[in-house]
C-alpha atoms as a PDB file:
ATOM      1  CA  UNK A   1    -202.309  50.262 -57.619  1.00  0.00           C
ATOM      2  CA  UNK A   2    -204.147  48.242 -60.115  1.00  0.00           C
ATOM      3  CA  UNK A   3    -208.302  47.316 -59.212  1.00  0.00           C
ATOM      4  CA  UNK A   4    -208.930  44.280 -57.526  1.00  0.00           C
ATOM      5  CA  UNK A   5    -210.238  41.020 -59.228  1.00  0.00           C
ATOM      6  CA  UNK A   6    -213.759  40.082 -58.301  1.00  0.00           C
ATOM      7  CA  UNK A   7    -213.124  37.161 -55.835  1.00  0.00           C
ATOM      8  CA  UNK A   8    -215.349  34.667 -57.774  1.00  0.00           C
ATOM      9  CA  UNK A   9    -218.155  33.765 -59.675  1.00  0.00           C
ATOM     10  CA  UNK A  10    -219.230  35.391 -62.776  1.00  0.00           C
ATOM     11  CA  UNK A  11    -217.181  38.973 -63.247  1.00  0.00           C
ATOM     12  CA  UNK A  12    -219.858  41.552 -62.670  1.00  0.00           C
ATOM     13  CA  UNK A  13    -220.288  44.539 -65.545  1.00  0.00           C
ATOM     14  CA  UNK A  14    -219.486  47.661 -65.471  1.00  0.00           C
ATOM     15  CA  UNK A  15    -222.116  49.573 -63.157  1.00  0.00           C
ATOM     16  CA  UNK A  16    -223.416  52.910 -64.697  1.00  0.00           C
ATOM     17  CA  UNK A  17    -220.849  54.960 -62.194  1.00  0.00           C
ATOM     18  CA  UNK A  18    -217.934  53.282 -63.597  1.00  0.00           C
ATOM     19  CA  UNK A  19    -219.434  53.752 -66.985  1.00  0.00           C
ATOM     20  CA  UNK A  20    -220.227  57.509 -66.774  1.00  0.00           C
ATOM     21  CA  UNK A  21    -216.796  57.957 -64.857  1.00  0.00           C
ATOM     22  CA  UNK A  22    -214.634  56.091 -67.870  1.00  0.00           C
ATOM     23  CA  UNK A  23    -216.818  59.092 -70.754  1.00  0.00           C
ATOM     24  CA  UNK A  24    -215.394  61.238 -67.983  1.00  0.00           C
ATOM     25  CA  UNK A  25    -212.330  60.807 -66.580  1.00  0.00           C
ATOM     26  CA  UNK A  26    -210.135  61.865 -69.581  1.00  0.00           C
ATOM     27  CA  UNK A  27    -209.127  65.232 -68.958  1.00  0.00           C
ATOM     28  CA  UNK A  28    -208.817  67.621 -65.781  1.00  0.00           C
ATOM     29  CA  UNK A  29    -211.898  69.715 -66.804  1.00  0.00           C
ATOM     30  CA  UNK A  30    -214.155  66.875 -67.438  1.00  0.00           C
ATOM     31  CA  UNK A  31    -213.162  64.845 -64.172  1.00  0.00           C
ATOM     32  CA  UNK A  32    -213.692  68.876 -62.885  1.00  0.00           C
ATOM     33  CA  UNK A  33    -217.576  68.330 -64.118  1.00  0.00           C
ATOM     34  CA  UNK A  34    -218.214  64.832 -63.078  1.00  0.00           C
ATOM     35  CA  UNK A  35    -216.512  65.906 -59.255  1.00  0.00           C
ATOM     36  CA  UNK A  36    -219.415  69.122 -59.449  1.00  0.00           C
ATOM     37  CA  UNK A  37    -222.224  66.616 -60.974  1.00  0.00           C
ATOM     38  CA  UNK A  38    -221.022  64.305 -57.729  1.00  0.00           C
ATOM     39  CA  UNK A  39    -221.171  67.070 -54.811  1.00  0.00           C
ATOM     40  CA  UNK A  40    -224.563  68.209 -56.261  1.00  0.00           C
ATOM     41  CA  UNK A  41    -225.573  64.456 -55.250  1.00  0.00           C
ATOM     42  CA  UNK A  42    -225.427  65.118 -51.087  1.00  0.00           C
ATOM     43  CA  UNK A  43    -226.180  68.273 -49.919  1.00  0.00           C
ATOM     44  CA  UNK A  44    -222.918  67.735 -47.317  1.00  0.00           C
ATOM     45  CA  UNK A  45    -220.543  66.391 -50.563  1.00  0.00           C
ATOM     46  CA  UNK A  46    -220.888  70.527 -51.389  1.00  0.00           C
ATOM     47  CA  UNK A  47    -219.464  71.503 -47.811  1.00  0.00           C
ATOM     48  CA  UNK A  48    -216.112  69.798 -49.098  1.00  0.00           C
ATOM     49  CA  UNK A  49    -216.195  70.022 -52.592  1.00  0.00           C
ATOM     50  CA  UNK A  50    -214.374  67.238 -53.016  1.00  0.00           C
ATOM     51  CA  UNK A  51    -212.472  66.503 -56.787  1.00  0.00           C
ATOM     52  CA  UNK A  52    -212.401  63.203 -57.671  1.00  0.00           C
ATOM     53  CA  UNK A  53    -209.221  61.441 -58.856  1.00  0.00           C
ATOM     54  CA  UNK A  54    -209.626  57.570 -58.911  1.00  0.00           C
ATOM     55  CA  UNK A  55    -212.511  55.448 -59.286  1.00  0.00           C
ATOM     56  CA  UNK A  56    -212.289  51.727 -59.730  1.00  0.00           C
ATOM     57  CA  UNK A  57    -213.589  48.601 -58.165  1.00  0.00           C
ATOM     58  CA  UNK A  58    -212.697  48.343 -54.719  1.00  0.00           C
ATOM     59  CA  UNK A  59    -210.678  52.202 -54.747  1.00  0.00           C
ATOM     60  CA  UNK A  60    -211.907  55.654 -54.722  1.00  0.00           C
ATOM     61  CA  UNK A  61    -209.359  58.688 -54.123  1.00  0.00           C
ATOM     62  CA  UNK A  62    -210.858  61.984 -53.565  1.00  0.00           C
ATOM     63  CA  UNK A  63    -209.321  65.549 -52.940  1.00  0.00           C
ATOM     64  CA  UNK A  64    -210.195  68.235 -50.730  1.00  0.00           C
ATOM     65  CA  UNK A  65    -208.898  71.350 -50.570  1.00  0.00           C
ATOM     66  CA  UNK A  66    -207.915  73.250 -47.034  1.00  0.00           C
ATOM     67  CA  UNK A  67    -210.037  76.578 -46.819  1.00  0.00           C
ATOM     68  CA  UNK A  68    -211.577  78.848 -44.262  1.00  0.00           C
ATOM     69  CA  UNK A  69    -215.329  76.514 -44.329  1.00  0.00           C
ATOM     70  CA  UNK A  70    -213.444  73.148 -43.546  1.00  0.00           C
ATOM     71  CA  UNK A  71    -211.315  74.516 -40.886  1.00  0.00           C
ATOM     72  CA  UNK A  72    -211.770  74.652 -36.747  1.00  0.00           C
ATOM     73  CA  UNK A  73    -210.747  76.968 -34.445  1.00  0.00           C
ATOM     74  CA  UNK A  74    -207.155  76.343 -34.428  1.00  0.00           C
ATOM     75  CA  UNK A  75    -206.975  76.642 -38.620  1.00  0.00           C
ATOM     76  CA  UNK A  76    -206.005  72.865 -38.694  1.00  0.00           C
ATOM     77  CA  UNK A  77    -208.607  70.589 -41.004  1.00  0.00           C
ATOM     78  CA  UNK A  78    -212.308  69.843 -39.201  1.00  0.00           C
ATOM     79  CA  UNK A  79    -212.767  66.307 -38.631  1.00  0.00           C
ATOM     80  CA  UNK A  80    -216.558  66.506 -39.593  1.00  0.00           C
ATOM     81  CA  UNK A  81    -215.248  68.386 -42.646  1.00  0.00           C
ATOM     82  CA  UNK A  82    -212.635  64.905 -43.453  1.00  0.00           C
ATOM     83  CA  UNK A  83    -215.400  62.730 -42.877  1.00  0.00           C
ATOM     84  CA  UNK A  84    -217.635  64.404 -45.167  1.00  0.00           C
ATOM     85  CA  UNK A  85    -214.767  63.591 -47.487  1.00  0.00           C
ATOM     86  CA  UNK A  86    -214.804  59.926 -46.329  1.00  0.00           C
ATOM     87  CA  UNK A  87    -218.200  59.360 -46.828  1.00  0.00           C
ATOM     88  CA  UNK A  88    -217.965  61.117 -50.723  1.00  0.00           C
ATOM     89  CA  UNK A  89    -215.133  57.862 -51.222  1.00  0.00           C
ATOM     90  CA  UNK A  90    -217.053  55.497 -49.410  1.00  0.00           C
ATOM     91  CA  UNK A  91    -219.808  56.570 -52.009  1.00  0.00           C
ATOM     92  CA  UNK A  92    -217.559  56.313 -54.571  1.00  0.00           C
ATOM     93  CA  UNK A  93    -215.784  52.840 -53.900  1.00  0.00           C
ATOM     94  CA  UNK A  94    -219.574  50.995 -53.304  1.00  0.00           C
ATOM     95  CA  UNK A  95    -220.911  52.909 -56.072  1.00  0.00           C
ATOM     96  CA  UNK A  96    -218.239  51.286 -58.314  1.00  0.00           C
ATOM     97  CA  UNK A  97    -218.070  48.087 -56.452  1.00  0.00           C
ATOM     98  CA  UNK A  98    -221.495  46.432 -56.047  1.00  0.00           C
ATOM     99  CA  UNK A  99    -223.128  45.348 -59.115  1.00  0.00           C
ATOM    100  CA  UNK A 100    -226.511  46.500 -60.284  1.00  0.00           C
ATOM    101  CA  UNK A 101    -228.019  43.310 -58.566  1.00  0.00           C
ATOM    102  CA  UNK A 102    -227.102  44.571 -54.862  1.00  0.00           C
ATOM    103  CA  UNK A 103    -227.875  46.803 -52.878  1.00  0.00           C
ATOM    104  CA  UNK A 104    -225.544  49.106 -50.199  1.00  0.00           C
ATOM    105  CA  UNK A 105    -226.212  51.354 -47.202  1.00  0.00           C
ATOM    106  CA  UNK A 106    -223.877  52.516 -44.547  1.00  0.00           C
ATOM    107  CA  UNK A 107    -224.443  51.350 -40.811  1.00  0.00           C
ATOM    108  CA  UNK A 108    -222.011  52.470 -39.067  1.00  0.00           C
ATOM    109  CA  UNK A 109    -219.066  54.390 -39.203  1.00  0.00           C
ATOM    110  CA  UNK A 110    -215.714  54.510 -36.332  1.00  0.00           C
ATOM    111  CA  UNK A 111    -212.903  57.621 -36.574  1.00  0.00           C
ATOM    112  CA  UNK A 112    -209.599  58.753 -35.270  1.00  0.00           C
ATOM    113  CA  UNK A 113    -207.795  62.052 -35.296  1.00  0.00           C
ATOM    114  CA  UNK A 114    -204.201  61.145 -34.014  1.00  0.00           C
ATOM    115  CA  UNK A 115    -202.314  64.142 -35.693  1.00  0.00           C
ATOM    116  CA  UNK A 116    -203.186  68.069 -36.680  1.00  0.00           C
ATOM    117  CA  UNK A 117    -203.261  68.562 -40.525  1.00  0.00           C
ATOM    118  CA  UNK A 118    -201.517  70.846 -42.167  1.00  0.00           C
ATOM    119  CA  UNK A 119    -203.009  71.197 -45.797  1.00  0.00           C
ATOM    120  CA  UNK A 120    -206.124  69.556 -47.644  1.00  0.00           C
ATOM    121  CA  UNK A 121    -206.399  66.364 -47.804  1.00  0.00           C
ATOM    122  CA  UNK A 122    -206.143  63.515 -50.490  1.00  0.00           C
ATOM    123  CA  UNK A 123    -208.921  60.701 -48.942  1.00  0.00           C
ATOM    124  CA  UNK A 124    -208.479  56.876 -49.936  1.00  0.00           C
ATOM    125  CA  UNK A 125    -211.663  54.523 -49.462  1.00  0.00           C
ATOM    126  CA  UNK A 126    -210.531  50.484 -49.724  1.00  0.00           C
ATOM    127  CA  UNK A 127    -213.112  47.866 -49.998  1.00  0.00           C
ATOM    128  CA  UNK A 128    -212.460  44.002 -50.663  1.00  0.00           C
ATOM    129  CA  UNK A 129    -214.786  42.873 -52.571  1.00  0.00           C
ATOM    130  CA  UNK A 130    -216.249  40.404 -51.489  1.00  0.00           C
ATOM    131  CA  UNK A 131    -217.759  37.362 -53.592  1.00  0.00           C
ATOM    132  CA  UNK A 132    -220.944  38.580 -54.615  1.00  0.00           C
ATOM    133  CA  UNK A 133    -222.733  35.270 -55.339  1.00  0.00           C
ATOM    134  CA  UNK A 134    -223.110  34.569 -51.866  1.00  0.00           C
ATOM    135  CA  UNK A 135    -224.888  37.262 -50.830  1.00  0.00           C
ATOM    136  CA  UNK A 136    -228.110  36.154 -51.410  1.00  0.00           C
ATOM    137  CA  UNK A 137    -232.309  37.187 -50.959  1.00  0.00           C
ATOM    138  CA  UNK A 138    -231.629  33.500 -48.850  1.00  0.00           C
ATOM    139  CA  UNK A 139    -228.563  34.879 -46.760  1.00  0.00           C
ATOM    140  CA  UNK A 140    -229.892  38.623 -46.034  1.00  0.00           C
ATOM    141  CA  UNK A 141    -226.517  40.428 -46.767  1.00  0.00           C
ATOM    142  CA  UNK A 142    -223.078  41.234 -45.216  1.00  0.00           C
ATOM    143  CA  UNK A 143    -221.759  43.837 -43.340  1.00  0.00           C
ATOM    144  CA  UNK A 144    -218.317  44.916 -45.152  1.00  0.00           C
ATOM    145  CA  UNK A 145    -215.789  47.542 -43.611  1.00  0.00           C
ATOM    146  CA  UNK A 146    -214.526  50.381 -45.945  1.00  0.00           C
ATOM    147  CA  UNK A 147    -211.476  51.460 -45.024  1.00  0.00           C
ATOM    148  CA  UNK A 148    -210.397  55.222 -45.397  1.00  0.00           C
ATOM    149  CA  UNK A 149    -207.317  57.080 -45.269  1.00  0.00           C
ATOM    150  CA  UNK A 150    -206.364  60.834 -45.082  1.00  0.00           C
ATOM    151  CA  UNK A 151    -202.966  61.927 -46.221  1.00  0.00           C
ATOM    152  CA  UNK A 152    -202.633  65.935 -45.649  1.00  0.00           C
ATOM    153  CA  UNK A 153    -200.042  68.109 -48.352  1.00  0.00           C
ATOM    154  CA  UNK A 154    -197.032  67.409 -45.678  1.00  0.00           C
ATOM    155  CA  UNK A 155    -197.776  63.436 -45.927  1.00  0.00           C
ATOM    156  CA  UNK A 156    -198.960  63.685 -42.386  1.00  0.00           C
ATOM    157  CA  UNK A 157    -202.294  60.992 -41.640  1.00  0.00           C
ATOM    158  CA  UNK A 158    -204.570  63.290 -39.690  1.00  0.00           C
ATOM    159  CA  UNK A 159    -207.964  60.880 -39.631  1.00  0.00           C
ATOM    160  CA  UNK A 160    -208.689  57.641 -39.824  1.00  0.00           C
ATOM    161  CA  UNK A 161    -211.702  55.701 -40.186  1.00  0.00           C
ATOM    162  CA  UNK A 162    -213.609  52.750 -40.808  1.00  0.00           C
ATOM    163  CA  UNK A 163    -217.076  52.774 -42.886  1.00  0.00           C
ATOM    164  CA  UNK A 164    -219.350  49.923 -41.823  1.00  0.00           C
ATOM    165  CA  UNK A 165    -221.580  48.949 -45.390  1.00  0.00           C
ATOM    166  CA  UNK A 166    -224.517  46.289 -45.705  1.00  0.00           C
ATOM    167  CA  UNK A 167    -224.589  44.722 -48.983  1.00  0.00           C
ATOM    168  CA  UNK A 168    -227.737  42.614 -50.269  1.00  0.00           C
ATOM    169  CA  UNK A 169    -229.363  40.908 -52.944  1.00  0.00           C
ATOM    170  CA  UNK A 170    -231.687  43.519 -54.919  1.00  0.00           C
ATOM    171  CA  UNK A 171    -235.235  41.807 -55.281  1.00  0.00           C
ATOM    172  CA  UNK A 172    -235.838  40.254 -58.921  1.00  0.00           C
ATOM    173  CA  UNK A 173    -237.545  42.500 -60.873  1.00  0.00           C
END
């Protein structure tokens, strides 16, 4: 999957993620350091210890592992323990998204657990960019759904969910 093409306007930079993450990203045991540098970040990132795989505008794809602390009672995966792992993506995908001039916060977030995994979990956050010109100090900001996916080590799709994220205008400095 190649990253998605800012939908107008002047092509934002790089932001600092995406420039740390490109130093980084080269071999297994440095993406090992910047995935332990990135679960330091939220005390709950560390409950899933997630290892990240992708980062690029509008994609993050994130890894965690099936062990006895992210399981329930019937050994299958926790869904709070997934949608730690969605929110580590979610992270991920705005962090690399929105440019230095905006702001993000999530507002809201919507889940479903259709299937038992069997396995850890690779986690996919989506967000379409969205033109970034128009979201303005003048037009407040936008609410912008990123979209998440859980594929489990037998290809089964145990979660689902939906990340609600406001994006504004930083104030000029």
């Amino acid at each position: 999957m190649t990253p998605q093409a800012y939908p107008s306007g002047p092509t934002p930079g790089p932001t600092p993620l995406m420039k740390f993450w490109g130093r980084l990203n080269s071999s297994a045991p440095l993406r090992g350091l910047f995935s332990l540098g990135y679960a330091l970040k939220a005390p709950y990132f560390r409950t899933v210890a997630p290892r990240v795989r992708v980062i690029e505008p509008g994609r993050a794809v994130v890894r965690i592992g099936k062990w006895w602390g992210v399981t329930n009672h019937i050994g299958t995966f926790h869904v709070i323990a997934a949608l730690n792992g969605a929110e580590a993506a979610m992270g991920l995908v705005c962090e690399a998204s929105v440019p230095t001039t905006h702001r993000w916060i999530p507002r809201s977030m919507r889940a479903d657990y259709p299937a038992k995994s069997t396995g850890g979990l690779t986690v996919t956050a989506t967000l379409d960019l969205p033109d970034f010109s128009t979201i303005t100090r003048e037009t407040g900001g936008s609410l912008h759904t990123v979209k998440v996916t859980f594929v489990d080590d037998a290809g089964v799709e145990p979660v689902t969910a939906e990340i609600d994220v406001w994006i504004s205008a930083k104030r000029a400095s």
